[in-house]
Protein backbone atom coordinates (compact mmCIF):
# COMPACT_ATOMS: atom_id res chain seq x y z
CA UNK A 1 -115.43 64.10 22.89
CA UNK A 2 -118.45 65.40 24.97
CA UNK A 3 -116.49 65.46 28.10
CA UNK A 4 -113.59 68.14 26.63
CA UNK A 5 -116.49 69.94 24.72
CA UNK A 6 -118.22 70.06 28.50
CA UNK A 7 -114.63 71.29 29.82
CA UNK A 8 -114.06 73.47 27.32
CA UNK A 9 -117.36 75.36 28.29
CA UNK A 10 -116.50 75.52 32.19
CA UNK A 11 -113.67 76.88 31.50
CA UNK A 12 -114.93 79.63 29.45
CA UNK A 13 -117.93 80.54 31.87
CA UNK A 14 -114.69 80.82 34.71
CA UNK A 15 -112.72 83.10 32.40
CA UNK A 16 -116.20 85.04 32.10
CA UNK A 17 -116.30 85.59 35.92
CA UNK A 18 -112.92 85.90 36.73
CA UNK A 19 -111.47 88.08 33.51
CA UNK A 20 -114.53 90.78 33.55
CA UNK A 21 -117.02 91.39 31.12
CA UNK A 22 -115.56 92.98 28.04
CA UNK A 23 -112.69 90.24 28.36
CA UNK A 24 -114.68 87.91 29.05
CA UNK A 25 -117.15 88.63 25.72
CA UNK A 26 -114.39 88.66 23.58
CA UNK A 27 -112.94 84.80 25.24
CA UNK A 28 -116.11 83.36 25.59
CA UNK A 29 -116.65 84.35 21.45
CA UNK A 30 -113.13 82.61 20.69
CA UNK A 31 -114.50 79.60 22.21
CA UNK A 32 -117.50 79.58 20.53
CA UNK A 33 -115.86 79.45 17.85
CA UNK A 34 -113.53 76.99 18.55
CA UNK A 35 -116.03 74.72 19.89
CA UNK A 36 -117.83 75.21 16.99
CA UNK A 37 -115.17 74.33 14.62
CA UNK A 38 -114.54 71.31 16.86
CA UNK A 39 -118.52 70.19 16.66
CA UNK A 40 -118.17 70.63 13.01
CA UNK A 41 -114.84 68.27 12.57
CA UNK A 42 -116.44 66.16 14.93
CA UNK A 43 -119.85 65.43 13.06
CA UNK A 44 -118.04 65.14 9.69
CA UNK A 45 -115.96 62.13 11.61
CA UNK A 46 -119.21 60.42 12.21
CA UNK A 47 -121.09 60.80 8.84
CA UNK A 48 -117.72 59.85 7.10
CA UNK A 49 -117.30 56.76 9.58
CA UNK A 50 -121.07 55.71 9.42
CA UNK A 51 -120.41 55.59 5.91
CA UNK A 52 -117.84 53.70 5.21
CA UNK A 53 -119.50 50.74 7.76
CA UNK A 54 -122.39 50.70 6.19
């Protein structure tokens, strides 16, 4: 999961350099959020998980 969150990133600091700024602003927020959304699923996988093996 670390590795695509770690793609995920490159590719947005690409789109930053090749798509100009104000493009790039508005991209790199979608993935933000995106990733963020992702971090959030991702963390509620592991507390619900650790729970039920404990």
């Amino acid at each position: 999961m670390n590795i695509l969150l770690i793609i995920i990133i490159v590719v947005a600091i690409v789109l930053a350099i090749v798509g100009g700024m104000g493009q790039a602003l508005s991209w790199l927020l979608w993935v933000a959020l995106i990733v963020g959304v992702i971090a959030l699923i991702a963390l509620l996988f592991r507390l619900i998980s650790g729970s039920r093996r404990t």
